[in-house]
N, C-alpha and C. Protein backbone atom coordinates (compact mmCIF):
# COMPACT_ATOMS: atom_id res chain seq x y z
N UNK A 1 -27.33 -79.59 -9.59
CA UNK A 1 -27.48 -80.10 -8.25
C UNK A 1 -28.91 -79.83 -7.78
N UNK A 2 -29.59 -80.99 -7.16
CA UNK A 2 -30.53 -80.63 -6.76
C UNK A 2 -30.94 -80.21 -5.15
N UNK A 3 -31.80 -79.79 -4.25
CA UNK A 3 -31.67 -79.28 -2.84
C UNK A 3 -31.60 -80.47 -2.16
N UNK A 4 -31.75 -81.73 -2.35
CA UNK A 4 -31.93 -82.87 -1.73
C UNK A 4 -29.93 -83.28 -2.25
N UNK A 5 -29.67 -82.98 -3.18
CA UNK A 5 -27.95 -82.76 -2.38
C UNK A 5 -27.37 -82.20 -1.59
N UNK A 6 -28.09 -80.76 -2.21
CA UNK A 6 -27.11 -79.51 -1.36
C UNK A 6 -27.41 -79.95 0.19
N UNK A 7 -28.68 -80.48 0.81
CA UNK A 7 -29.06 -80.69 2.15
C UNK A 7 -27.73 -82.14 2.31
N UNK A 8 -27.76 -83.19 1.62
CA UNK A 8 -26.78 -83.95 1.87
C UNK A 8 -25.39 -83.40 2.22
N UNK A 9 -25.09 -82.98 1.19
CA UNK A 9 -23.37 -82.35 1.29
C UNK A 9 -23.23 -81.48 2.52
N UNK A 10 -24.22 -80.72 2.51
CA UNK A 10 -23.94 -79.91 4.44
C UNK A 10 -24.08 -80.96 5.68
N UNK A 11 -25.14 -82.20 5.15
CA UNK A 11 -25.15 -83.09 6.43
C UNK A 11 -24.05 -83.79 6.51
N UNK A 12 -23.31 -83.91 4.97
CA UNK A 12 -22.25 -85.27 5.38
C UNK A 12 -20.94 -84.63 6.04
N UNK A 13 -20.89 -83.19 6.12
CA UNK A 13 -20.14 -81.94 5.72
C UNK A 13 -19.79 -81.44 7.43
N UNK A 14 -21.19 -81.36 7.80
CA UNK A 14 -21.50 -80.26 9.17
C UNK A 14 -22.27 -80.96 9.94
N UNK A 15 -22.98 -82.33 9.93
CA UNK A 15 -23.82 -82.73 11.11
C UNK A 15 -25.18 -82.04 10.56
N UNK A 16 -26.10 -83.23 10.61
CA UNK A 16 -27.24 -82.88 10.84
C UNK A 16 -27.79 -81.75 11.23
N UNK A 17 -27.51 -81.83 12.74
CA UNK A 17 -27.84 -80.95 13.46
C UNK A 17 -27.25 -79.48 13.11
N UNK A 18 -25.89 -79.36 13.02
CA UNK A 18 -25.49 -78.15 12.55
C UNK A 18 -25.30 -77.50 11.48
N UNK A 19 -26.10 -78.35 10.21
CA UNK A 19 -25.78 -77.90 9.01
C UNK A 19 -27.49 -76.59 9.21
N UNK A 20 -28.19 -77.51 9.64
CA UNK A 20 -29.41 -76.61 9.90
C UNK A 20 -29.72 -75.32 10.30
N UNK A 21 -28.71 -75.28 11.53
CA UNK A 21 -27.98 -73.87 12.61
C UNK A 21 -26.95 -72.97 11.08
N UNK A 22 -26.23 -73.63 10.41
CA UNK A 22 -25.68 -72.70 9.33
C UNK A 22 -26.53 -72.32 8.55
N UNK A 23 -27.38 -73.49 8.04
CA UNK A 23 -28.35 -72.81 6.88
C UNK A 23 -29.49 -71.58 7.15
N UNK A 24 -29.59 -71.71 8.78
CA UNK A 24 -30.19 -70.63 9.06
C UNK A 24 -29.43 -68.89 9.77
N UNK A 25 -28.33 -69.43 9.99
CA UNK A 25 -27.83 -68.32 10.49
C UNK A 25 -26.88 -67.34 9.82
N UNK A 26 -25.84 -68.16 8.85
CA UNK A 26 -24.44 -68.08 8.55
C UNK A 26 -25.18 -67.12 6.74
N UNK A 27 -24.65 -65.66 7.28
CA UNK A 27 -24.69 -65.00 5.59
C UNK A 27 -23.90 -65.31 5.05
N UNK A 28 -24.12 -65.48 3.50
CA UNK A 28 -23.41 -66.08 2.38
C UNK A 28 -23.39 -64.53 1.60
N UNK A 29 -22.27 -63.88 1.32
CA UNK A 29 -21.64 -62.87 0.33
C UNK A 29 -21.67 -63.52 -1.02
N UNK A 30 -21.80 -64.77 -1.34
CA UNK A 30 -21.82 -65.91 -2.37
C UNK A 30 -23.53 -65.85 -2.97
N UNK A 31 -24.45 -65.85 -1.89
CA UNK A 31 -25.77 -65.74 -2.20
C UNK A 31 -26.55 -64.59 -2.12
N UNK A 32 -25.74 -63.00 -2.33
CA UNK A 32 -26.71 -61.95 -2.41
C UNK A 32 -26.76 -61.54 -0.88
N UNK A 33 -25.61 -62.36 -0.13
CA UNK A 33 -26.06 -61.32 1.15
C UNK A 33 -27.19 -61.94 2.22
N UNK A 34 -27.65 -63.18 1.50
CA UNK A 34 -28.54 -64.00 2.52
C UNK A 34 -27.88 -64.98 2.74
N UNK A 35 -29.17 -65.51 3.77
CA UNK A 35 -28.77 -67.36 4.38
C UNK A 35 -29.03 -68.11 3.47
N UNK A 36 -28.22 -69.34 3.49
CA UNK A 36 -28.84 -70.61 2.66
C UNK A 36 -30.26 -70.92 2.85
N UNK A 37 -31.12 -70.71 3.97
CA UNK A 37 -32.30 -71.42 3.80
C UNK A 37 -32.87 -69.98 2.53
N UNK A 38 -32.49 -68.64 2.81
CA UNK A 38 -32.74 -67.78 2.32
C UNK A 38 -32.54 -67.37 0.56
N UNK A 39 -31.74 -68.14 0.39
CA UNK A 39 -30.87 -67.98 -0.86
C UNK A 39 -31.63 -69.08 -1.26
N UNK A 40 -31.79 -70.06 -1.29
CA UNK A 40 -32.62 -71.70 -1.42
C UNK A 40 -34.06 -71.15 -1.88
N UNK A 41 -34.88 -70.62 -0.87
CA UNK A 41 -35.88 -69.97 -0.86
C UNK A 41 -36.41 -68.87 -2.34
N UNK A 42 -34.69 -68.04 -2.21
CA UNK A 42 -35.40 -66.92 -3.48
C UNK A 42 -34.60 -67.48 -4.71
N UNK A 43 -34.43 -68.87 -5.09
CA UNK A 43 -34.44 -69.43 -6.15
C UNK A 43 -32.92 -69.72 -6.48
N UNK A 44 -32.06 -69.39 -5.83
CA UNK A 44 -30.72 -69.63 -5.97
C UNK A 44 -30.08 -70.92 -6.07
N UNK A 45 -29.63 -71.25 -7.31
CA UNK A 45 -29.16 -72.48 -7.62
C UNK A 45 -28.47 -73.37 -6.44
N UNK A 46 -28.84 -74.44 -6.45
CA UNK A 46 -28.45 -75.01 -4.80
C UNK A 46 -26.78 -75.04 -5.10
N UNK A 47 -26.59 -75.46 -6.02
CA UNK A 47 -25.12 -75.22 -6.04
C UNK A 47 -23.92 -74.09 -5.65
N UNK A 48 -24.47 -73.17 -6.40
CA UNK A 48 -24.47 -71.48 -6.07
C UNK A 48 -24.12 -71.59 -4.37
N UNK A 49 -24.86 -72.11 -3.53
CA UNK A 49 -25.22 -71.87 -2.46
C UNK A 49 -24.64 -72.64 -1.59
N UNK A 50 -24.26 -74.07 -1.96
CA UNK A 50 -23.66 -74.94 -1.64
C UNK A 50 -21.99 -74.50 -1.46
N UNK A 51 -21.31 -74.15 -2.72
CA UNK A 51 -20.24 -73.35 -2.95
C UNK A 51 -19.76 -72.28 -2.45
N UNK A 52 -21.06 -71.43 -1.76
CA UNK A 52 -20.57 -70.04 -0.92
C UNK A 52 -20.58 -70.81 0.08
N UNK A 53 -21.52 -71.73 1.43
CA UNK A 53 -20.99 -72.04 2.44
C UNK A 53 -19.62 -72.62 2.42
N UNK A 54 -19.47 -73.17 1.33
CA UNK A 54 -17.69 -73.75 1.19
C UNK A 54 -16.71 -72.46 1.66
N UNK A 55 -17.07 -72.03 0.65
CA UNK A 55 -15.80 -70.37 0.68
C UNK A 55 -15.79 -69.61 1.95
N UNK A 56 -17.11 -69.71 2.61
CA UNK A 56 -17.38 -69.26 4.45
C UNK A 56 -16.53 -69.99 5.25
N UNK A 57 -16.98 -70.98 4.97
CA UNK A 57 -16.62 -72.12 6.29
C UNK A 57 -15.22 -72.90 6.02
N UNK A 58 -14.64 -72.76 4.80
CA UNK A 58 -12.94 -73.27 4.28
C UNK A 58 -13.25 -74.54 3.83
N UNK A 59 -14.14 -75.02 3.45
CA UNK A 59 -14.29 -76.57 2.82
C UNK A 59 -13.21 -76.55 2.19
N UNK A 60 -12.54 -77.55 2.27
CA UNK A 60 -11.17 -78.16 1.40
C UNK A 60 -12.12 -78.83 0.09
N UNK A 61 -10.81 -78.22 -0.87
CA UNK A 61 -11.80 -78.38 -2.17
C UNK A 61 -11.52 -79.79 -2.57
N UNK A 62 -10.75 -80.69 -1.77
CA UNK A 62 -11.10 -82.01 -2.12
C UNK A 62 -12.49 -82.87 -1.46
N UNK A 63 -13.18 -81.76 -0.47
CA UNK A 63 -14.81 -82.01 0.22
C UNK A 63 -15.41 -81.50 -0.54
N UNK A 64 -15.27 -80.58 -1.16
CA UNK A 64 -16.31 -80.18 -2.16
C UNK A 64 -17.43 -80.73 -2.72
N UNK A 65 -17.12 -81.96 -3.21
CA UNK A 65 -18.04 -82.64 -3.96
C UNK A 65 -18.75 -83.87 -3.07
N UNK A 66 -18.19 -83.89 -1.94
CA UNK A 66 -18.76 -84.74 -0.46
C UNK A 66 -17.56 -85.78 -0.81
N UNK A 67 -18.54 -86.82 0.21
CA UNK A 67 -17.82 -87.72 0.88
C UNK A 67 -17.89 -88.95 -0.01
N UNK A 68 -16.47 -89.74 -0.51
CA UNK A 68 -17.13 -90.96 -1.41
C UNK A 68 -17.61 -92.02 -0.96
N UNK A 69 -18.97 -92.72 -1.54
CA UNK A 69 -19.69 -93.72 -0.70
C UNK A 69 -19.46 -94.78 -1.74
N UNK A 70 -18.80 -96.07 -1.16
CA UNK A 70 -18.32 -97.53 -1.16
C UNK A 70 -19.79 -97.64 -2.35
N UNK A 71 -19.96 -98.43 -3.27
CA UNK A 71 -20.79 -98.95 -3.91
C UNK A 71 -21.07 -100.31 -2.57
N UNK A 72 -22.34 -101.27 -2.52
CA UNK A 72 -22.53 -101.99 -1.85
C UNK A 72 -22.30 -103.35 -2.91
């Protein structure tokens, strides 16, 4: 996964606006005890990181993998 997902899956997930407010506030026990922008930062697989806000916040593990988008 690359960070230009992990940033998707929290936006399609949590809002724009509030995926930002988690990534900066919300400790992850999943990432060493830091924030996602923090965990992101000291090299932590975006996935890794993606997966602990799940386990925080109760993502239903059928969201897990986001939202499915219609081919056009």
């Amino acid at each position: 996964m690359r960070i230009s997902d992990f940033w998707r899956l929290m936006d399609d997930e949590f809002g724009a606006g509030y995926s930002r407010v988690l990534s900066r506030s919300l400790v992850l026990s999943g990432a060493g005890g830091r924030t996602a922008e923090q965990a992101l930062g000291a090299g932590v697989p975006p996935r890794q990181v993606w997966l602990a806000v799940c386990d925080v916040q109760d993502v239903p593990t059928e969201r897990r993998l986001g939202r499915d988008v219609k081919p056009r």
